[in-house]
C-alpha atoms as a PDB file:
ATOM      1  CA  UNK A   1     132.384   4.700 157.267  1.00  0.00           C
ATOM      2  CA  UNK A   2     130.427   2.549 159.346  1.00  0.00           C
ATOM      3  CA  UNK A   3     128.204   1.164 156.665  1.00  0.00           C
ATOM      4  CA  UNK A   4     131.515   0.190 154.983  1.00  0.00           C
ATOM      5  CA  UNK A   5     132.785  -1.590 158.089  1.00  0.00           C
ATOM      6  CA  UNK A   6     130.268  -3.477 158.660  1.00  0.00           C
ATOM      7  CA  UNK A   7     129.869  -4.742 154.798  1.00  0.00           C
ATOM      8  CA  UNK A   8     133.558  -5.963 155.307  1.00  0.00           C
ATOM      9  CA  UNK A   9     132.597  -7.846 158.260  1.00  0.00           C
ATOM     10  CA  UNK A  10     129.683  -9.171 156.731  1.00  0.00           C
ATOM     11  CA  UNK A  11     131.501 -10.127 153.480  1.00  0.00           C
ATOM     12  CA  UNK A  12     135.000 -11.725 155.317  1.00  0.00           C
ATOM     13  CA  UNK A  13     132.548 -13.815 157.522  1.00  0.00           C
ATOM     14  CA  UNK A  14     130.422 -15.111 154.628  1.00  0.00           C
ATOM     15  CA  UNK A  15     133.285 -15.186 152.116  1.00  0.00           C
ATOM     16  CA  UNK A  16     134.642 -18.459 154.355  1.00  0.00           C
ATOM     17  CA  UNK A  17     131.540 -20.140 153.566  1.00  0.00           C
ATOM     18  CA  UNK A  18     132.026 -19.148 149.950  1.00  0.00           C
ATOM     19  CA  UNK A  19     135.565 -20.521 149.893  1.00  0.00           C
ATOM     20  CA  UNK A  20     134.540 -24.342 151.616  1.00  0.00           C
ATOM     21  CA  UNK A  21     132.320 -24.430 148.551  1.00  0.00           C
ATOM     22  CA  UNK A  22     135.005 -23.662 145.765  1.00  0.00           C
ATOM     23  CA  UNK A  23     137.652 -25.251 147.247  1.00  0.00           C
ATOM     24  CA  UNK A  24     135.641 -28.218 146.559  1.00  0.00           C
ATOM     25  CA  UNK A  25     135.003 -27.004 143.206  1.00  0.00           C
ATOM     26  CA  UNK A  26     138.711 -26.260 142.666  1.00  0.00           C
ATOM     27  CA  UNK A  27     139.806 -29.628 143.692  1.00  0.00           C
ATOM     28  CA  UNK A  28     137.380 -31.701 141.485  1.00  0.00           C
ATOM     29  CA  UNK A  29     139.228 -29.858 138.104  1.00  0.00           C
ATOM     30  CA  UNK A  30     142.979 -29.769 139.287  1.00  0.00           C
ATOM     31  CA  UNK A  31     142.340 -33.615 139.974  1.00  0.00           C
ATOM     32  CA  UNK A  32     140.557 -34.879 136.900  1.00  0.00           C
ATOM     33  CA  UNK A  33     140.189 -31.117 135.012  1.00  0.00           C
ATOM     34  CA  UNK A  34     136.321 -31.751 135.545  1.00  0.00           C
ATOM     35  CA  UNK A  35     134.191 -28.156 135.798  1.00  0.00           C
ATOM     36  CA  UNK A  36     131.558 -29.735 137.878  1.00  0.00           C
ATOM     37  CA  UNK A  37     128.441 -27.533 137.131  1.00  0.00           C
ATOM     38  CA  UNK A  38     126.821 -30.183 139.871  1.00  0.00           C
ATOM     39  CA  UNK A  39     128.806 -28.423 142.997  1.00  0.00           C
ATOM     40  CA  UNK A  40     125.845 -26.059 143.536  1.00  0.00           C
ATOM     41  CA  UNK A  41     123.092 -28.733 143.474  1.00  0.00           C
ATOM     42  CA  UNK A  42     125.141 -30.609 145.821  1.00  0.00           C
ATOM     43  CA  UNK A  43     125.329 -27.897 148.426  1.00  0.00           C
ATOM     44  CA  UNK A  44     121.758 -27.400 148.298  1.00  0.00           C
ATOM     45  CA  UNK A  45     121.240 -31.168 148.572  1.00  0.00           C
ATOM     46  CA  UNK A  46     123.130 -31.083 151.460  1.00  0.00           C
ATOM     47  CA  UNK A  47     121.131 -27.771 152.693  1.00  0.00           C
ATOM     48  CA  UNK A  48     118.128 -30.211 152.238  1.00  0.00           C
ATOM     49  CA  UNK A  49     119.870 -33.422 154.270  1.00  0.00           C
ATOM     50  CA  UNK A  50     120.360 -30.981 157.163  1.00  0.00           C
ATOM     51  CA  UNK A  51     116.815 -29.325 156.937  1.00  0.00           C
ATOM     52  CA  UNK A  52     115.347 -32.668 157.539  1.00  0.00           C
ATOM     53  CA  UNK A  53     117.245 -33.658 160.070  1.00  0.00           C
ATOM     54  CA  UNK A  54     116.806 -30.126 161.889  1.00  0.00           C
ATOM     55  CA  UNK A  55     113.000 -31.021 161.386  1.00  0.00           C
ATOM     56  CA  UNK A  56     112.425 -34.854 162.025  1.00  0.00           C
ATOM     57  CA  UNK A  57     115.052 -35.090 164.620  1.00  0.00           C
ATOM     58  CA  UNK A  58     115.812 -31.852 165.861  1.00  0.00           C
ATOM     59  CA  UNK A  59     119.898 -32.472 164.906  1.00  0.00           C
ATOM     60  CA  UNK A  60     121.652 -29.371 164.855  1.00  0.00           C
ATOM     61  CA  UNK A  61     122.511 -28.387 161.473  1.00  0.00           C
ATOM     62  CA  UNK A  62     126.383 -27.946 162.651  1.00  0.00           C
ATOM     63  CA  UNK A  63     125.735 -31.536 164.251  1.00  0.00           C
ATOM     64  CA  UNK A  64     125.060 -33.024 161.332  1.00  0.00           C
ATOM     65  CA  UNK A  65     127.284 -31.969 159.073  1.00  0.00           C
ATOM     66  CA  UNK A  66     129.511 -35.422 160.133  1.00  0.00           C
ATOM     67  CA  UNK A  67     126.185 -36.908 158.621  1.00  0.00           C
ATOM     68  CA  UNK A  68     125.747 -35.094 155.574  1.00  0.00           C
ATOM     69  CA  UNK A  69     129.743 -35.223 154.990  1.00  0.00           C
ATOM     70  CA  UNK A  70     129.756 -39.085 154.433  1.00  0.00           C
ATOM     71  CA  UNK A  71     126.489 -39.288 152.578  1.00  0.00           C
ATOM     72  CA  UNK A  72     127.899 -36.444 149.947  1.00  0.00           C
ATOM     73  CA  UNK A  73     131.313 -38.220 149.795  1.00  0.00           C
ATOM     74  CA  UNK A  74     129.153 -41.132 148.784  1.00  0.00           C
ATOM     75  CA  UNK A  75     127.036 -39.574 146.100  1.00  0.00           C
ATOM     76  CA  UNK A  76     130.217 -38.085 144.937  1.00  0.00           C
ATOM     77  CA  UNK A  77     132.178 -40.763 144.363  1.00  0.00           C
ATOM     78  CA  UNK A  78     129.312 -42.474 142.845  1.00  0.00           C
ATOM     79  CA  UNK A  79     129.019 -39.725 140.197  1.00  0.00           C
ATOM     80  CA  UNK A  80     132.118 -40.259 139.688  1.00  0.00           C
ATOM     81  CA  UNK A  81     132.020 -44.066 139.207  1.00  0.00           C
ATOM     82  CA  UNK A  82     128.906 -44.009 137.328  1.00  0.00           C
ATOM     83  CA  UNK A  83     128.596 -40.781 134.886  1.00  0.00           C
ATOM     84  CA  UNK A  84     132.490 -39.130 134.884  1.00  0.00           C
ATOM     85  CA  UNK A  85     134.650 -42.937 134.352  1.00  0.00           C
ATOM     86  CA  UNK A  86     133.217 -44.215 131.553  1.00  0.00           C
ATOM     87  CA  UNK A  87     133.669 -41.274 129.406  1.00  0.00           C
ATOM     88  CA  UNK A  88     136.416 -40.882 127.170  1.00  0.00           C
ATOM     89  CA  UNK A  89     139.713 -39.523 127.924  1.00  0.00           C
ATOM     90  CA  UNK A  90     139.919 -37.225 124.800  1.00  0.00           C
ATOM     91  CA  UNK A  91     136.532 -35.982 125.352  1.00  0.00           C
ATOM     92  CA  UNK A  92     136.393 -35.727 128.998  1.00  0.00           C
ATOM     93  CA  UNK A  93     136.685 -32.440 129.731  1.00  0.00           C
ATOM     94  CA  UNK A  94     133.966 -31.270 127.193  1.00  0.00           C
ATOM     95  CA  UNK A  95     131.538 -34.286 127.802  1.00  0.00           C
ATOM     96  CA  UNK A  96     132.152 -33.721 131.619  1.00  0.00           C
ATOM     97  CA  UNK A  97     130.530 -30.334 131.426  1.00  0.00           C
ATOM     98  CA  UNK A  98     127.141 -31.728 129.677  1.00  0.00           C
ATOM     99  CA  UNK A  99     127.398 -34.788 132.405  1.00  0.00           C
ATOM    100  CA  UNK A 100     127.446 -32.528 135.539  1.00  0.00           C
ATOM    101  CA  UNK A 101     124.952 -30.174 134.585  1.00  0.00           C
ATOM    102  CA  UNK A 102     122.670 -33.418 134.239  1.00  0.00           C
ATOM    103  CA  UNK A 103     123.226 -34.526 137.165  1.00  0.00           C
ATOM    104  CA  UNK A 104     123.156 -31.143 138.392  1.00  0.00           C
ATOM    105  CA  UNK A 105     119.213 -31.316 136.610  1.00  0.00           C
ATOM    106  CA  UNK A 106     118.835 -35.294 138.396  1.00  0.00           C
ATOM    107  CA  UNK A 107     119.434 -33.468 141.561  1.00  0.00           C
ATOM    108  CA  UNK A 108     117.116 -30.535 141.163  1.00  0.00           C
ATOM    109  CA  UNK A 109     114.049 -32.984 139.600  1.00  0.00           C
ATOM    110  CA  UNK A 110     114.629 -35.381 142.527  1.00  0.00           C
ATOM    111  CA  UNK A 111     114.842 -32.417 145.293  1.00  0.00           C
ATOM    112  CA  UNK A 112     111.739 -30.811 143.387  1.00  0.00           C
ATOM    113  CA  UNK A 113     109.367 -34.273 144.174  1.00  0.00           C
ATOM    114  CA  UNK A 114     110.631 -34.943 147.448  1.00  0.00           C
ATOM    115  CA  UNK A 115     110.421 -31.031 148.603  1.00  0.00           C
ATOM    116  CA  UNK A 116     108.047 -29.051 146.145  1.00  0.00           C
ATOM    117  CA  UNK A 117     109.644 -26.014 145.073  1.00  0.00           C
ATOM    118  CA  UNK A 118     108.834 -24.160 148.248  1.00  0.00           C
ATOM    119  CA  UNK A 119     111.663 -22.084 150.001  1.00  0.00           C
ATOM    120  CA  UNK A 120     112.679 -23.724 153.020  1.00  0.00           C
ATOM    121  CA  UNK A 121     115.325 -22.365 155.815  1.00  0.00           C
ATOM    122  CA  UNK A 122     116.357 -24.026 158.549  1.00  0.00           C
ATOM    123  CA  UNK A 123     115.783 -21.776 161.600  1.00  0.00           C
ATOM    124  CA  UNK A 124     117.501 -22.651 164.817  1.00  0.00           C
ATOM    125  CA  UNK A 125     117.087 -20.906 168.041  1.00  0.00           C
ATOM    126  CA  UNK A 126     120.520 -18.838 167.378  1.00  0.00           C
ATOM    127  CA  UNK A 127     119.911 -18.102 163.430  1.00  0.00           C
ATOM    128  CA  UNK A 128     118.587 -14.619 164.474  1.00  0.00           C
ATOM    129  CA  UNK A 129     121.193 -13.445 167.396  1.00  0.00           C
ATOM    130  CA  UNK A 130     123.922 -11.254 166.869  1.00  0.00           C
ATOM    131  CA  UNK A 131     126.519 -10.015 168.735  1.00  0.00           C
ATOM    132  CA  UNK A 132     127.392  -5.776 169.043  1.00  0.00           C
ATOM    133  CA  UNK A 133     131.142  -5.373 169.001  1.00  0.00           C
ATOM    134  CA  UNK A 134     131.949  -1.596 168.647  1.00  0.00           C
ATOM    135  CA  UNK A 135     128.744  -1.259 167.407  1.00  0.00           C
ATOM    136  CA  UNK A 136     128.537  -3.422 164.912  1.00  0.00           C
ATOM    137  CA  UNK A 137     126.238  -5.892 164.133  1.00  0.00           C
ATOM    138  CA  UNK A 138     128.213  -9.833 164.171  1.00  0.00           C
ATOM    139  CA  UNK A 139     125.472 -12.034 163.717  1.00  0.00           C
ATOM    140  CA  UNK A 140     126.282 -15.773 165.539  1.00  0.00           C
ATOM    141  CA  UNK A 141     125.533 -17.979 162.698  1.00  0.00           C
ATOM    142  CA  UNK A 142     128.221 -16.062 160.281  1.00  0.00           C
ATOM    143  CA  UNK A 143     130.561 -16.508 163.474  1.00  0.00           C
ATOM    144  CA  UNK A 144     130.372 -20.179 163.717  1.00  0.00           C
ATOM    145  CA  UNK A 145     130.455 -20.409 159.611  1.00  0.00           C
ATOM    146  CA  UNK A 146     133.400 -19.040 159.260  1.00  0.00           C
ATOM    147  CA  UNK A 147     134.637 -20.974 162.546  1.00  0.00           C
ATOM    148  CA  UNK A 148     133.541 -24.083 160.562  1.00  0.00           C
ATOM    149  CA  UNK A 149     135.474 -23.000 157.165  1.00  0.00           C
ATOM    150  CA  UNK A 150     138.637 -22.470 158.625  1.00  0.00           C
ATOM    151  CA  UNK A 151     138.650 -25.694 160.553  1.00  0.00           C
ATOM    152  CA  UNK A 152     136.937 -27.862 157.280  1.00  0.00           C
ATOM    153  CA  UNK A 153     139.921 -26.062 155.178  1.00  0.00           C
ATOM    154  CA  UNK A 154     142.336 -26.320 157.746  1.00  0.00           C
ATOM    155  CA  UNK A 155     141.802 -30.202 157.517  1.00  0.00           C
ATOM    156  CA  UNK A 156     141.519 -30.330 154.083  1.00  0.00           C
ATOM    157  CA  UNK A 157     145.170 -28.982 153.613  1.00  0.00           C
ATOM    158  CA  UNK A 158     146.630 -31.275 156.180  1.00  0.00           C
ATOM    159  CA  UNK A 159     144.915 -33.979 153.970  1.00  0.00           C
ATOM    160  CA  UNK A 160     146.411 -32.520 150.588  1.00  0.00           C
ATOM    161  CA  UNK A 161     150.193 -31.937 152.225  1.00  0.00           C
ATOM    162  CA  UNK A 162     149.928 -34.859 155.345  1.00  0.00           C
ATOM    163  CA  UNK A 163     149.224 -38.057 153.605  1.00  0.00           C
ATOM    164  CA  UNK A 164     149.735 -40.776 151.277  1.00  0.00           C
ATOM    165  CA  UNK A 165     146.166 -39.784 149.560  1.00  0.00           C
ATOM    166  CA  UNK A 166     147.200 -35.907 149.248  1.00  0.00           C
ATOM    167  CA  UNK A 167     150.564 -36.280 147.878  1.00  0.00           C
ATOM    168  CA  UNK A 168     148.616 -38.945 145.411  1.00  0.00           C
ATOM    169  CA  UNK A 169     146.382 -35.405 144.685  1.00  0.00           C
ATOM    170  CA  UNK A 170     149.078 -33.281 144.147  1.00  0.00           C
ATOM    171  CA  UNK A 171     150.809 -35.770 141.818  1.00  0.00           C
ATOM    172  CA  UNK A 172     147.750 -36.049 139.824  1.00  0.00           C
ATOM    173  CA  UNK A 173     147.159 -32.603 139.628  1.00  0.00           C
ATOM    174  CA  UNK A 174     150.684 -31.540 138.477  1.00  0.00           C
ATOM    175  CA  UNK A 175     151.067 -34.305 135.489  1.00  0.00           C
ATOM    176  CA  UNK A 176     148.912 -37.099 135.214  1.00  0.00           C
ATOM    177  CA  UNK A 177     150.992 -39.112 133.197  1.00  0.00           C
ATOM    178  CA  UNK A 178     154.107 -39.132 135.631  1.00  0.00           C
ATOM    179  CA  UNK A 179     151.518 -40.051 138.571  1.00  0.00           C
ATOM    180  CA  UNK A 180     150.582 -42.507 136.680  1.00  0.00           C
ATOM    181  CA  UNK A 181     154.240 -44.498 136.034  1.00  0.00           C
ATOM    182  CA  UNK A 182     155.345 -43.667 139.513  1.00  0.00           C
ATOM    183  CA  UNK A 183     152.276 -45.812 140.257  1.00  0.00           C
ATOM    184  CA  UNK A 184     149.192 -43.679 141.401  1.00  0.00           C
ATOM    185  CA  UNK A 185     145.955 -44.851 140.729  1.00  0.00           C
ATOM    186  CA  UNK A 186     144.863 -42.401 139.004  1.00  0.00           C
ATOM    187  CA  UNK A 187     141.463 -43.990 138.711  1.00  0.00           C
ATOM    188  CA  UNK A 188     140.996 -44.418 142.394  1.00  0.00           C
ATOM    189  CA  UNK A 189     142.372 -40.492 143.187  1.00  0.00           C
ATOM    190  CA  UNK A 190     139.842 -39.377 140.755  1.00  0.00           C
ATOM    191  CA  UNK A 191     136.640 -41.101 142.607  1.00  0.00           C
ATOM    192  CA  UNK A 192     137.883 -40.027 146.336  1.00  0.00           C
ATOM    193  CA  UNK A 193     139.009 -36.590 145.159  1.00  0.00           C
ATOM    194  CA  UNK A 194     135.339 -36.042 143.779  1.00  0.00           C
ATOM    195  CA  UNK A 195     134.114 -37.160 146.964  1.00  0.00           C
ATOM    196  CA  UNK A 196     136.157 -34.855 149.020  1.00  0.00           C
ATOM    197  CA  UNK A 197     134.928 -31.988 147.136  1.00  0.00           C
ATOM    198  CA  UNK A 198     131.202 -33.152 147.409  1.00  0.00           C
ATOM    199  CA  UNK A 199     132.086 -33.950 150.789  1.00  0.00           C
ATOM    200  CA  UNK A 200     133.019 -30.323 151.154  1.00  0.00           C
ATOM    201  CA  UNK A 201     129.798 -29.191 149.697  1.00  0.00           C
ATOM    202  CA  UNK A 202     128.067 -30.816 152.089  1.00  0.00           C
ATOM    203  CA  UNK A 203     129.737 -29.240 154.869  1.00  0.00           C
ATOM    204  CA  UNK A 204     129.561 -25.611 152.995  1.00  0.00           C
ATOM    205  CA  UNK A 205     125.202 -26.890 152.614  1.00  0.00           C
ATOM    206  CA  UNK A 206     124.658 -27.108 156.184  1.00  0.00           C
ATOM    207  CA  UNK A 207     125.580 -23.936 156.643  1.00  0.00           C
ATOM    208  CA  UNK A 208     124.149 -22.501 154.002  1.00  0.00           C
ATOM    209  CA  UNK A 209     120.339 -23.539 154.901  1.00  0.00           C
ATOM    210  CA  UNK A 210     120.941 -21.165 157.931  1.00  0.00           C
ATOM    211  CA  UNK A 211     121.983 -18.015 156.393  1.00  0.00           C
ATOM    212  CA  UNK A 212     119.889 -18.467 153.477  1.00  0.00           C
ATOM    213  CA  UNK A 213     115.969 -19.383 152.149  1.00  0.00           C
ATOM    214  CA  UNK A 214     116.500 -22.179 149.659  1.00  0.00           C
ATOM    215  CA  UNK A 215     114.652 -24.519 146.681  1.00  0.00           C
ATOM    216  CA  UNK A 216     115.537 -27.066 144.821  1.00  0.00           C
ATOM    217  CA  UNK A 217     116.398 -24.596 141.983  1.00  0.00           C
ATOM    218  CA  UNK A 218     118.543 -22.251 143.938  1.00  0.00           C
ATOM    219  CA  UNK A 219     122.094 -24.135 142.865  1.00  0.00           C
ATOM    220  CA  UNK A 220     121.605 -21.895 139.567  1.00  0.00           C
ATOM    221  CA  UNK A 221     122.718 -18.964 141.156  1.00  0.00           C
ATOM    222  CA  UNK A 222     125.090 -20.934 143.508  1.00  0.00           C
ATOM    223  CA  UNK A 223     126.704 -22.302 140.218  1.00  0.00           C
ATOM    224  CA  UNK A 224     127.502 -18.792 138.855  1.00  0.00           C
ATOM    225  CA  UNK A 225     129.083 -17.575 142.008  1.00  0.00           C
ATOM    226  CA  UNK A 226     131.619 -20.488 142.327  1.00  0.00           C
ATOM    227  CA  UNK A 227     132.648 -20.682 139.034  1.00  0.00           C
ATOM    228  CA  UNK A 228     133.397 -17.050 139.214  1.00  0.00           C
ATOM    229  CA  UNK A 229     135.298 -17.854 142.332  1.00  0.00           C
ATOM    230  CA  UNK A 230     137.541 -20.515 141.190  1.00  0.00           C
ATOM    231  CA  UNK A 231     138.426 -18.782 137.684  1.00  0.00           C
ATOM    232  CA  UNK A 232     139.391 -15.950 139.656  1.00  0.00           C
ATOM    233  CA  UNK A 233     141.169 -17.520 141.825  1.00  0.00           C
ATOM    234  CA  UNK A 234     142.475 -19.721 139.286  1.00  0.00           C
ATOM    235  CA  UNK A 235     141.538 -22.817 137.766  1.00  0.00           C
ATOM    236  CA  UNK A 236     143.092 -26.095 140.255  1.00  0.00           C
ATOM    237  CA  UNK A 237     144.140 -23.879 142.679  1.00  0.00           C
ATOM    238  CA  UNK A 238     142.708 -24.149 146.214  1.00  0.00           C
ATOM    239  CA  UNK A 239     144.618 -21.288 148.227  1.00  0.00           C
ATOM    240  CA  UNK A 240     143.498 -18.794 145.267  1.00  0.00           C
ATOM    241  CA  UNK A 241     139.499 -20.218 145.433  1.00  0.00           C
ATOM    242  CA  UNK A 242     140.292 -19.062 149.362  1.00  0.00           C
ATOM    243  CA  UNK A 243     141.388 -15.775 148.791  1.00  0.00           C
ATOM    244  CA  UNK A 244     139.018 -15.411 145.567  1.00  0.00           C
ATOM    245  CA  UNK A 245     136.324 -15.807 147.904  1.00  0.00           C
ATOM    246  CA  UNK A 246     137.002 -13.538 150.809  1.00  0.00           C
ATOM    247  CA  UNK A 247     137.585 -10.780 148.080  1.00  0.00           C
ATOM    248  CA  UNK A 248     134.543 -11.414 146.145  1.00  0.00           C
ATOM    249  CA  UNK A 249     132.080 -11.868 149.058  1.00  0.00           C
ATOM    250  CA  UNK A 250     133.853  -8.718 150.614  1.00  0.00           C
ATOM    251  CA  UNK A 251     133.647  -6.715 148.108  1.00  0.00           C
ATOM    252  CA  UNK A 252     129.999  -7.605 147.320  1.00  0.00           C
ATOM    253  CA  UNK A 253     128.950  -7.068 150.615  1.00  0.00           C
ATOM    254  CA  UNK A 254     130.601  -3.238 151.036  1.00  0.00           C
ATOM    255  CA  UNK A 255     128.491  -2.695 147.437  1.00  0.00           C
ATOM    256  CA  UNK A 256     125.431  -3.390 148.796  1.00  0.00           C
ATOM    257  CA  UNK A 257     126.311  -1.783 152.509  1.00  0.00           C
ATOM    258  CA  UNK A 258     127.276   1.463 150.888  1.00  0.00           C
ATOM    259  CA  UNK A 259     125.940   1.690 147.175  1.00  0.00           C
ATOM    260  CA  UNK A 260     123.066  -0.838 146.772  1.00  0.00           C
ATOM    261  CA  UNK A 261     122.073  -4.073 147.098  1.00  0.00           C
ATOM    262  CA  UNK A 262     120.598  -4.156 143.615  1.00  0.00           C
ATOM    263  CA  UNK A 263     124.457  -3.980 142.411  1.00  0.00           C
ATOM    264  CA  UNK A 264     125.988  -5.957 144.808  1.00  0.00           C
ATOM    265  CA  UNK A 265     125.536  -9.426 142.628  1.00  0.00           C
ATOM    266  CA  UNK A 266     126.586  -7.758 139.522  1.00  0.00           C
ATOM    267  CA  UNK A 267     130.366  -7.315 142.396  1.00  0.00           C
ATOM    268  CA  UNK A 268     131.394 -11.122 141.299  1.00  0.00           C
ATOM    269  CA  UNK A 269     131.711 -10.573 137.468  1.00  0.00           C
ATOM    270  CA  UNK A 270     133.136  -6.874 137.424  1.00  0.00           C
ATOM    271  CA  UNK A 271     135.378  -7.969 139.316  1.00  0.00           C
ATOM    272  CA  UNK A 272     136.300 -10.922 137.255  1.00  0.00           C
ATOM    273  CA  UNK A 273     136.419  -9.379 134.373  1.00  0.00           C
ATOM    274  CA  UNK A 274     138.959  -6.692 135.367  1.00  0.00           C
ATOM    275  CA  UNK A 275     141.298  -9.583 136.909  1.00  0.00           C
ATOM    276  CA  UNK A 276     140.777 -11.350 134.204  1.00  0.00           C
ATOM    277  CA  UNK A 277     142.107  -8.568 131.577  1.00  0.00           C
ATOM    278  CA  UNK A 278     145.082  -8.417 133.213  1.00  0.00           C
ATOM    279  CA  UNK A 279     145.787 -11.616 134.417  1.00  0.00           C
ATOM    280  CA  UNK A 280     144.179 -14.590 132.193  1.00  0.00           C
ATOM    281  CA  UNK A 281     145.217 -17.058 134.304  1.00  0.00           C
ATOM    282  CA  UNK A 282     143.717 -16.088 137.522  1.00  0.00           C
ATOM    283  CA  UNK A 283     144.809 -14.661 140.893  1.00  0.00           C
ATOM    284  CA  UNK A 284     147.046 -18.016 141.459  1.00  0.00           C
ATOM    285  CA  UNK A 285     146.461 -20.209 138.409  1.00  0.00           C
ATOM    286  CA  UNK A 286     149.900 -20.981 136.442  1.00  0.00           C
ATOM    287  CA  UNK A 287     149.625 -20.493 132.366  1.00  0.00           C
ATOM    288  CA  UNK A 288     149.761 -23.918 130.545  1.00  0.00           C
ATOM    289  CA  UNK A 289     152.598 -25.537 128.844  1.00  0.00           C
ATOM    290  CA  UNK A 290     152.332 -23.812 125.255  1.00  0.00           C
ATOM    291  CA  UNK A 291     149.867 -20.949 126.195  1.00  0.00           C
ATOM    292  CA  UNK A 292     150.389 -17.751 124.268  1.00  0.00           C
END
C-alpha cells in the first residue's frame, strides 16, 4: 500500500510537467491541425538554454524560464513563418508531419555540435532534497514543477478564454473558414499560436533538465510520450492533454512502484490502446463532421 501511494504521488507531481508539454502540443493541431513531431526537440532545446545558463551564469533554471519562454516563442513562430506557411493548404497536414520531424532532426544535429551527445543534467543545490510527509518521500523539485504547471496552465487558459488573441484561437480552432469571414487572421493566429506552444515547451524544458539526464537525442522518447498524451486526451483539446497526463504519468509511476519499472513505459500505450477501443476519439476529443 505504501509503494502504491507513493507511485501516485510521484506520478500526479510529474504528470503536471507532462501536461505543460502537451498542452503545447495540443494547441499547435487544434489551431492549424499541425502534429508537431518537433515539440520534444523543443523541450530539450529549452532543457539545453537553461543548462547553460545554470552553468555560465549560475541563473536558476526556474529563473530563467522568462528567458527561455521568449527565445522558444521566437523559434516557434519562426518555424512557423519559415517551414509550416508556405506549404500548401491541401497538403498541410500530411507535409506538416515530414516538416516537423526535420526540424525536429535540425534541432537534434545543431544540439549534437554545440553539446556532443553527452548526458547533461542540470543539478541545483535543491535537485536532491525531499520532503517526508507521512512518510513519504516528496522530493522539492517535483513540488515546484507541478507549482510551475498549474500556474503556466493557469495563464494559458486565461489567455485562451480572457482575450482578443484567445477568442481569435478558439475561433480558429472550431471552423477556420467562419474565423476567417468574421475577420481573423488566420495567418497571424497560426504563427503566435505555434509560439505559445513552443513557448510552453520551453517552460515544460527547464524543468525537465532537473528531474531528468538529457542529450540531444532524448526528444525521441519525449515525442512518443506526448503524442500518446494528446490522442488520449484527444486531438485539439487542451483540458483532456491535462487530464491525459496526470492519468498516464500516474498510472506509470504506480507500475513501476509496485510491479516494475521495466513495464512502467510500456503504461502510456496499454493504456491508449484500451481508451482508444472504446472511445476513438479520445478522452475529450469530439468525432468529426461525417465520421462513421
Amino acid at each position: 500500500m505504501h509503494a502504491l501511494v507513493q507511485g501516485v504521488i510521484l506520478g500526479v507531481l510529474t504528470g503536471g510537467v507532462y501536461a505543460l508539454m502537451a498542452s503545447g502540443q495540443t494547441l499547435i493541431f487544434g489551431i492549424m491541425k499541425v502534429v508537431n513531431l518537433a515539440q520534444g526537440a523543443m523541450v530539450v532545446m529549452s532543457a539545453y538554454l537553461s543548462y547553460q545558463l545554470f552553468v555560465s551564469f549560475g541563473v536558476d533554471p526556474f529563473l530563467a524560464i522568462p528567458v527561455t519562454t521568449v527565445v522558444m516563442f521566437g523559434v516557434g513562430v519562426g518555424v512557423q513563418l519559415v517551414f509550416l506557411r508556405p506549404l500548401r493548404r491541401d497538403d498541410k497536414s500530411e507535409l506538416s508531419l515530414l516538416v516537423t520531424f526535420a526540424v525536429a532532426l535540425l534541432i537534434e544535429g545543431l544540439l549534437s555540435i554545440t553539446f556532443k551527445t553527452t548526458y547533461r543534467s542540470i543539478n541545483t543545490s535543491y535537485a536532491n532534497s525531499s520532503w517526508t510527509v507521512g512518510g513519504y518521500q516528496i522530493t522539492v523539485v517535483r513540488v515546484y514543477a507541478f507549482a510551475l504547471s498549474l500556474v503556466s496552465l493557469g495563464l494559458l487558459f486565461l489567455l485562451l478564454n480572457r482575450t482578443r488573441f484567445g477568442r481569435a484561437v478558439r475561433a480558429t480552432v472550431q471552423n477556420p473558414d467562419s474565423a476567417r469571414l468574421l475577420g481573423v487572421e488566420s495567418e497571424k493566429v497560426a504563427a503566435l499560436g505555434f509560439g505559445l506552444g513552443a513557448a510552453t515547451a520551453a517552460a515544460a524544458g527547464s524543468v525537465y533538465g532537473l528531474l531528468y539526464p538529457f542529450y540531444s537525442g532524448s526528444h525521441y522518447d519525449l515525442i512518443s510520450r506526448l503524442l500518446s498524451i494528446v490522442v488520449l486526451g484527444g486531438l485539439g483539446s487542451v483540458g483532456g492533454a491535462v487530464v491525459a497526463a496526470v492519468i498516464v504519468s500516474t498510472s506509470s509511476a504506480v507500475v513501476a512502484s509496485t510491479v516494475s519499472p521495466a513495464w512502467s513505459e510500456m503504461t502510456f500505450f496499454v493504456i491508449l490502446l484500451l481508451v482508444l477501443l472504446v472511445r476513438p476519439q479520445g478522452l475529450f476529443g469530439k468525432v468529426g463532421r461525417g465520421a462513421l
